[in-house]
Protein backbone atom coordinates (compact mmCIF):
# COMPACT_ATOMS: atom_id res chain seq x y z
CA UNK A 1 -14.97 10.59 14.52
CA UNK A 2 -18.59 12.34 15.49
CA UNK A 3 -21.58 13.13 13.84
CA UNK A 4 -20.82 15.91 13.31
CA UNK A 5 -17.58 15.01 11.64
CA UNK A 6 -18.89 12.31 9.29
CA UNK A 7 -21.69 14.68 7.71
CA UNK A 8 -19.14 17.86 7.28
CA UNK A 9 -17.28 15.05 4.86
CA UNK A 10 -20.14 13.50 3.32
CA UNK A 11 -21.69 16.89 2.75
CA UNK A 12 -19.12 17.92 0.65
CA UNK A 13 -19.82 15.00 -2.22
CA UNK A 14 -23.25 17.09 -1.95
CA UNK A 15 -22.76 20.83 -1.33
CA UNK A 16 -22.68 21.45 -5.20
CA UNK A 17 -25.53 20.82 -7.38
CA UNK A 18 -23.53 20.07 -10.50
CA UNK A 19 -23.09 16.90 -8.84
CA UNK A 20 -24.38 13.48 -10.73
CA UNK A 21 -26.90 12.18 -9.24
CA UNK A 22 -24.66 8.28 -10.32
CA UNK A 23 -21.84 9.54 -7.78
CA UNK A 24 -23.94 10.60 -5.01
CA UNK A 25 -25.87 7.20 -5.35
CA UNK A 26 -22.38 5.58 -5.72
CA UNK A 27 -21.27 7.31 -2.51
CA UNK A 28 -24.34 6.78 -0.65
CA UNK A 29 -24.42 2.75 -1.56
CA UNK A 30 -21.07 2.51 -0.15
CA UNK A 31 -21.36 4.57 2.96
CA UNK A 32 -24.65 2.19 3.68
CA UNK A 33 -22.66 -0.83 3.05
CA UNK A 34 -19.69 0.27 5.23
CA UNK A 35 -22.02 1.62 8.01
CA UNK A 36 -20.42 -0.60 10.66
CA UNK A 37 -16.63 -0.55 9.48
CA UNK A 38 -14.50 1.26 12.01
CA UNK A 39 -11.96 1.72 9.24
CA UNK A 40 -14.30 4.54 7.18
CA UNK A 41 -13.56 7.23 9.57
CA UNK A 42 -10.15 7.07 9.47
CA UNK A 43 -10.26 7.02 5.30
CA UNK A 44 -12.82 10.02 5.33
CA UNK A 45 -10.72 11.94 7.17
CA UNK A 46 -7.36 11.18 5.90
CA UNK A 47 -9.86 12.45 2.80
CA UNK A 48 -11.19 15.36 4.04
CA UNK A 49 -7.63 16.25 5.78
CA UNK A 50 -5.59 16.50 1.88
CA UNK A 51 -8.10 16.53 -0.23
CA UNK A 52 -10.82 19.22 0.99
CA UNK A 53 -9.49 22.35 -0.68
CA UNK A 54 -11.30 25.07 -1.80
CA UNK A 55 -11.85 24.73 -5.75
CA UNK A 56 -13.06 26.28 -8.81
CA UNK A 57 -15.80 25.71 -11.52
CA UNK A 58 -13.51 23.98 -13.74
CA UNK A 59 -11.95 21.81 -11.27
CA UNK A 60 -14.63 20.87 -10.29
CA UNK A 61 -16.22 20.35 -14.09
CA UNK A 62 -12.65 18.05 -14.58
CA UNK A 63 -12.81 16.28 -11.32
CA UNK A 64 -16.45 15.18 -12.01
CA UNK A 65 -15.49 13.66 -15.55
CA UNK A 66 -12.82 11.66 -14.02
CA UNK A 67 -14.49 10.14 -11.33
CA UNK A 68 -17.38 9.51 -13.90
CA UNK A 69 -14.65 7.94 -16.16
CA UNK A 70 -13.31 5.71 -12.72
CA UNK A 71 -17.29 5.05 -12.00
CA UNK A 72 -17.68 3.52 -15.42
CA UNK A 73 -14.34 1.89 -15.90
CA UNK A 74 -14.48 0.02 -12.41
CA UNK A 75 -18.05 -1.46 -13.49
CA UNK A 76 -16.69 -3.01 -16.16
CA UNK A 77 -13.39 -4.50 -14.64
CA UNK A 78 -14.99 -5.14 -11.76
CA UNK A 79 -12.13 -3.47 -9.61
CA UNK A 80 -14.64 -3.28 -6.06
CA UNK A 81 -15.29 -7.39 -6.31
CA UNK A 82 -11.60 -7.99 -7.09
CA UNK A 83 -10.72 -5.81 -4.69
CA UNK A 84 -13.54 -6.61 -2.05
CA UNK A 85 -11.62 -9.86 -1.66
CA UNK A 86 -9.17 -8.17 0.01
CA UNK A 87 -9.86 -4.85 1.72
CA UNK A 88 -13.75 -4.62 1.92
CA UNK A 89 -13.84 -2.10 -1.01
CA UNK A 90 -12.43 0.64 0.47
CA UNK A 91 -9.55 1.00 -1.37
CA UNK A 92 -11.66 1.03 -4.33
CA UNK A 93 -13.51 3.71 -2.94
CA UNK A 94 -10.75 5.43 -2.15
CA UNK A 95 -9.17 5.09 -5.31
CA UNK A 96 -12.43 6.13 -6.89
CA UNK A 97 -13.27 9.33 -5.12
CA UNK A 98 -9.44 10.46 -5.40
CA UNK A 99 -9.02 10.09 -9.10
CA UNK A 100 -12.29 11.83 -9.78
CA UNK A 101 -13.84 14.76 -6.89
CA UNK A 102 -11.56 14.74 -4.40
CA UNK A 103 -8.78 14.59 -6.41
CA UNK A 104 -9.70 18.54 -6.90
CA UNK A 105 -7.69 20.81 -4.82
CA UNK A 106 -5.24 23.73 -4.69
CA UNK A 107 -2.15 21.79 -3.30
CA UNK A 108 -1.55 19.23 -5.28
CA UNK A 109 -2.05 20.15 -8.75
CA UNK A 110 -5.77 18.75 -8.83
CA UNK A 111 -5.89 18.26 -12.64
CA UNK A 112 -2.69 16.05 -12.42
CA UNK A 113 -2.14 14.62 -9.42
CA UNK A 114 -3.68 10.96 -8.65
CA UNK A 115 -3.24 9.55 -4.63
CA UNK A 116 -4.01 5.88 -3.81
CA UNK A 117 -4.71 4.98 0.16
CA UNK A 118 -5.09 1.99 2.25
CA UNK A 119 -6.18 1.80 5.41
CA UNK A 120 -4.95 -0.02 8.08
CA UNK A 121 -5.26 -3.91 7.77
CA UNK A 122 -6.04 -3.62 3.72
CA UNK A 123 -4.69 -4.33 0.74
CA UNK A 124 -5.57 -2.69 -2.33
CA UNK A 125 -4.95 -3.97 -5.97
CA UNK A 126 -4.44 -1.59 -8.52
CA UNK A 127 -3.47 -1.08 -12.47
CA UNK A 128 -1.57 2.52 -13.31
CA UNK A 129 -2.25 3.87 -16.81
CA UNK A 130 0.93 2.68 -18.22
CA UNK A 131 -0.36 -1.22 -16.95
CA UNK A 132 2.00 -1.28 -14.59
CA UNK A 133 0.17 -3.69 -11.87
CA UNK A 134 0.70 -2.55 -8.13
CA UNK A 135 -0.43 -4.68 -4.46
CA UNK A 136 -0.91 -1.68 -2.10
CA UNK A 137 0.05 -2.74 1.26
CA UNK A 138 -1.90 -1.44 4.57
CA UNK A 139 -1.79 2.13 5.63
CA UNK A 140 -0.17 3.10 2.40
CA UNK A 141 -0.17 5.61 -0.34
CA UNK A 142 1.15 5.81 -3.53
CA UNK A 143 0.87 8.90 -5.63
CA UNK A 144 1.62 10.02 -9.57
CA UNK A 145 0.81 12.11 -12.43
CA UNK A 146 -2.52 11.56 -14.09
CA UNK A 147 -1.98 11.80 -17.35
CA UNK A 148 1.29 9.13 -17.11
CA UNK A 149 2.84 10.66 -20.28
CA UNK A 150 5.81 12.25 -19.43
CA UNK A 151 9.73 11.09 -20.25
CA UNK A 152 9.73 8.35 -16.97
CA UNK A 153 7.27 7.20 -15.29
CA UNK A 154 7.12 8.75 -11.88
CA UNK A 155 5.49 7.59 -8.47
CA UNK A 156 5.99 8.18 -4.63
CA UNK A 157 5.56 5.52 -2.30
CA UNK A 158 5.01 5.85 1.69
CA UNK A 159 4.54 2.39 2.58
CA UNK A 160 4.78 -0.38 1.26
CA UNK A 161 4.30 -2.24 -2.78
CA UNK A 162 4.48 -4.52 -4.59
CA UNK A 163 4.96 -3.95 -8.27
CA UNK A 164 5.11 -5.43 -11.34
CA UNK A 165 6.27 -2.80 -13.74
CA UNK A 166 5.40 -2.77 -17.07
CA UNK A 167 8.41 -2.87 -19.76
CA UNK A 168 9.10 0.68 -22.00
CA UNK A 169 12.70 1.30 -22.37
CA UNK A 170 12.23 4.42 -23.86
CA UNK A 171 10.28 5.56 -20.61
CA UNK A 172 11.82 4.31 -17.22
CA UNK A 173 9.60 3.76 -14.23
CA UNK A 174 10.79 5.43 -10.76
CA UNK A 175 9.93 5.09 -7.38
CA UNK A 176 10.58 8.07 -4.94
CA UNK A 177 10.78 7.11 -1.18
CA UNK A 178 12.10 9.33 1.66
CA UNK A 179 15.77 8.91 1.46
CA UNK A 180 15.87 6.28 -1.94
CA UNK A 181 14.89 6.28 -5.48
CA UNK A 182 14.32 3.17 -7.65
CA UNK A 183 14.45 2.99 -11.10
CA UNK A 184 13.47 0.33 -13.59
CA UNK A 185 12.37 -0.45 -16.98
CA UNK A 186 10.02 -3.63 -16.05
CA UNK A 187 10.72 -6.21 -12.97
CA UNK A 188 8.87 -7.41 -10.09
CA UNK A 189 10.02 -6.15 -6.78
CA UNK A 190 9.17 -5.12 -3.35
CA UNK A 191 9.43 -1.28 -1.87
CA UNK A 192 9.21 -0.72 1.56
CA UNK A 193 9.43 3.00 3.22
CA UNK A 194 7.17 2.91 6.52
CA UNK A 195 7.61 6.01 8.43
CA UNK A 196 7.62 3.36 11.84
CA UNK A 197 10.16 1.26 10.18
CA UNK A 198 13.64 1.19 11.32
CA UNK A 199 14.46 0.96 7.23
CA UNK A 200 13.99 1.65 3.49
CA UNK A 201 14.06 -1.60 1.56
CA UNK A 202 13.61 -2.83 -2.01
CA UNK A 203 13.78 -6.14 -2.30
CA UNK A 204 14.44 -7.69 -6.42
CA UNK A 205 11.69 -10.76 -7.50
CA UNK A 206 13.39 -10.59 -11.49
CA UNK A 207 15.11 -8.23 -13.91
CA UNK A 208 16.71 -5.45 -12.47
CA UNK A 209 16.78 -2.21 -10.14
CA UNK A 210 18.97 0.84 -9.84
CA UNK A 211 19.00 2.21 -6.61
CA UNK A 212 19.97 5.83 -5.88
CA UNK A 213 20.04 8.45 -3.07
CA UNK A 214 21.85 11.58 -1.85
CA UNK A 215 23.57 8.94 1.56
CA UNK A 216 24.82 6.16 -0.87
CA UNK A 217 28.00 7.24 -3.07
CA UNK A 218 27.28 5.67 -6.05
CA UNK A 219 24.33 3.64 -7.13
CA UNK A 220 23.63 0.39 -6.08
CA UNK A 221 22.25 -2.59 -9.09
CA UNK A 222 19.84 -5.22 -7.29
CA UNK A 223 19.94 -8.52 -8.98
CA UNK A 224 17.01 -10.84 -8.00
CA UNK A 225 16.84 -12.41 -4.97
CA UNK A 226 18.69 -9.91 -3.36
CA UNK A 227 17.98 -7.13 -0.55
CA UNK A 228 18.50 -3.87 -0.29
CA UNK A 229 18.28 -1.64 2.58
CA UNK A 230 19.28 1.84 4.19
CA UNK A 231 18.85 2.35 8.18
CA UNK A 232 17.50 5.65 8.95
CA UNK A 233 19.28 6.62 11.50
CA UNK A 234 22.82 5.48 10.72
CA UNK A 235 21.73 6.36 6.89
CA UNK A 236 24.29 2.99 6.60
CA UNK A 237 23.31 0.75 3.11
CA UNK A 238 23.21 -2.66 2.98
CA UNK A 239 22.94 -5.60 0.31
CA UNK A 240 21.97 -9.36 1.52
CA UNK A 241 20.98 -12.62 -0.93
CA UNK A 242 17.38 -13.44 0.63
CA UNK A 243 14.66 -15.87 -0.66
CA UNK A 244 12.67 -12.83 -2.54
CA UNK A 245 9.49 -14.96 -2.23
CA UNK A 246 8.93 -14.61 1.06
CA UNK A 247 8.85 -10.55 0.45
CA UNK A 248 6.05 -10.85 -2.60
CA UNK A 249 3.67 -13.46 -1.72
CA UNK A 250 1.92 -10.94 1.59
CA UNK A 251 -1.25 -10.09 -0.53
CA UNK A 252 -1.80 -13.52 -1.60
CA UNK A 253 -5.48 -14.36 -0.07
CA UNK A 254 -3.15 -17.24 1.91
CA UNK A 255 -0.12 -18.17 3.21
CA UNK A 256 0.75 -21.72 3.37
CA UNK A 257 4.22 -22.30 5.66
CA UNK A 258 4.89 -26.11 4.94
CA UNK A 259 7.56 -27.23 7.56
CA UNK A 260 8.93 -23.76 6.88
CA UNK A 261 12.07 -22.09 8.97
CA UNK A 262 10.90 -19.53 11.52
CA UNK A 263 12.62 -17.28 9.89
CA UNK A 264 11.32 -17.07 6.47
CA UNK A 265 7.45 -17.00 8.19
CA UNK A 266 8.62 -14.27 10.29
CA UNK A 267 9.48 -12.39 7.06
CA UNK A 268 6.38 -13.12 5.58
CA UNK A 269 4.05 -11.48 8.87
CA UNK A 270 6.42 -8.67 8.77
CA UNK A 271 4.81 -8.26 5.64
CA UNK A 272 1.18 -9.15 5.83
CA UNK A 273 0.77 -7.31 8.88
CA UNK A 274 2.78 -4.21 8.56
CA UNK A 275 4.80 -4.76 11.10
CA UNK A 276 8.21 -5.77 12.94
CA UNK A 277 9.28 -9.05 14.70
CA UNK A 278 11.88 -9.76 17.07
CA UNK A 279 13.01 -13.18 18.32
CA UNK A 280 14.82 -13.49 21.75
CA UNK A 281 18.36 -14.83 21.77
CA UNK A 282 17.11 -18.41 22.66
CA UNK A 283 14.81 -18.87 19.84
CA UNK A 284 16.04 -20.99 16.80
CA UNK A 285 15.35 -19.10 13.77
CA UNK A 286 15.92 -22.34 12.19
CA UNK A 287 12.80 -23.88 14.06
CA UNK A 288 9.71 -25.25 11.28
CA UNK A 289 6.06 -25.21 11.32
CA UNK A 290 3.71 -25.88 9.51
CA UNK A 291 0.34 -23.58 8.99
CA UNK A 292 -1.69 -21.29 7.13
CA UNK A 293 -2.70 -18.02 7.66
CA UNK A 294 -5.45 -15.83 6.01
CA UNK A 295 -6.77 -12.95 7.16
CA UNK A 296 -6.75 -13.57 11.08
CA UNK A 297 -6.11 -10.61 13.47
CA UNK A 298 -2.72 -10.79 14.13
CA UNK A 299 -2.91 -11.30 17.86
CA UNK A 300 -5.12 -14.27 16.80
CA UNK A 301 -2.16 -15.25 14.90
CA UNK A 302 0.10 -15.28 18.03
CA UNK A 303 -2.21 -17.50 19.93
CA UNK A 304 -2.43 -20.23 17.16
CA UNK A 305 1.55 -19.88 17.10
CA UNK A 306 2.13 -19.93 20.70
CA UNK A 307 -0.06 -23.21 20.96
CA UNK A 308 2.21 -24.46 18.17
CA UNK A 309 5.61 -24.18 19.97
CA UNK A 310 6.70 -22.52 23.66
CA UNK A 311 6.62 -18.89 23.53
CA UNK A 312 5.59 -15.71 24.63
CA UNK A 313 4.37 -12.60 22.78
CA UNK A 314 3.70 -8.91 23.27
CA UNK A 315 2.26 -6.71 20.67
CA UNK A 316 3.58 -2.99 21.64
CA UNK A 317 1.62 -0.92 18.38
CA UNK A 318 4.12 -2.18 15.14
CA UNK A 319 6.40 -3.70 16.99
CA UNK A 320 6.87 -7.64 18.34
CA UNK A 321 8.88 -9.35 20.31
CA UNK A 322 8.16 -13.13 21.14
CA UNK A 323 10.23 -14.88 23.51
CA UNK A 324 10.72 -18.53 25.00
CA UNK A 325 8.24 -19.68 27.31
């Protein structure tokens, strides 16, 4: 992104005077903070792309008391520390400017609408106003109604989340993907619906999902520690018993593999890192190491893996594949 870019974004946080002079500090403290991250440009865009509409006075008036309300009520839970721990703040930024200012536009209902964003290699943490709790994974959005207060409790997820749904049986939570919907009253599971993957999965942690969609003939009940998952092209469903921890533990700030099977740690990168593995033929899936891995680059990652036992890697965008060396 140029110059000339950047300041056509940043100049709208300033092109109206009604503007507090608390957000455009807020804004400006962050932009200095972030000056070097290479991941602001693509979040000011993907801003300025779907949320730069055209809006009126009293848009704007409600946008402005909403992002005064986030300002207020993320210095007092500390959401940009908590969240600083894992994604540098900007998905608290992001969350910030899109439930308040941004948030205003003509497409997407401004006054009700509420989008949260990750960029690539983050992970955001988040609470919805019904205190459902949510782990945003990287390059990820999850939107809903603002005001929360309708008959279920509606979201749409491109990506990938974890959540932990609050209980209300008189008000079911749902989770719109491309092809799937998932519908609970309060469980822990795992939603993935990358538009790279090969996939749309849900995969149960406790209580129970229903899973529904216009390719499956009836719908399918998850019980925990099972897998769920719908190929896109063949738009063929499938049901597997898997170790559910290894798809809910990828925000954790580490990831300890003690003599674990190659298998379950590939699981567990697919995760962290948004991506895809593949093992040749004449790799053991079976095979155990032992590590721990943080927040290293992922090609880091292969290095310190490939030094652990004999194989290859190539890293081809989301995709994988090691082989035997």
């Amino acid at each position: 992104m140029n110059k000339t870019e950047r300041k056509r974004i940043i100049d709208y946080i300033f092109r109206h005077p009604e503007t507090p002079e608390e957000i455009r500090q807020q804004f400006e403290r962050w932009m200095l903070a972030r000056e070097h991250d290479s991941g602001i440009d693509e979040i000011l865009w993907d801003i300025w792309e779907n949320h730069a509409a055209p809006v009126s006075e009293e848009e704007d008036r409600r946008g402005l008391e909403r992002l005064r309300a986030s300002i207020r009520a993320s210095r007092v839970r500390t959401l940009p520390r908590r969240i600083l721990r894992y994604a540098g703040m900007a998905a608290a930024v992001v969350l910030v400017f899109l439930g308040g200012y941004f948030a205003a536009t003509q497409t997407l209902a401004p006054e009700k609408e509420v989008t949260l964003l990750t960029a690539k290699g983050h992970v955001g943490e988040f609470t919805l106003p019904d205190g459902t709790k949510v782990w945003l994974n990287g390059e990820s959005r999850l939107k809903y109604n603002a005001d929360f207060s309708g008959r279920t409790r509606d979201v749409a997820l491109m990506g990938e989340a974890f959540f932990e749904v609050r209980k209300d049986t008189l008000r079911p939570f749902r989770v719109s993907m491309n092809d799937l919907q998932v519908e609970v009253l309060g469980t822990s599971f795992d939603a993935m619906n990358y538009a790279f993957g090969s996939s749309e999965e849900v995969v149960l942690k406790s209580g129970s999902v229903k899973i529904s969609g216009e390719h499956l003939r009836r719908p399918v009940t998850l019980r925990p520690d099972e897998r769920f998952s719908l190929d896109r092209l063949s738009k063929r469903a499938c049901v597997e018993k898997v170790d559910a921890r290894n798809y809910s533990q990828w925000f954790s700030p580490r990831l300890i593999f003690d003599n674990t099977p190659l298998k379950d740690i590939v699981i567990n990168l697919e995760r962290r890192y948004n991506i895809e593995i593949s093992l040749s033929s004449n790799i053991s899936p079976e095979k155990r190491l032992s590590l721990v891995v943080c927040h290293e680059p992922l090609e880091d990652l292969m290095e310190v893996m490939s030094s652990l036992m004999s194989i290859r890697y190539r890293i081809d965008g989301n995709r994988v594949l090691i082989t035997q060396r």
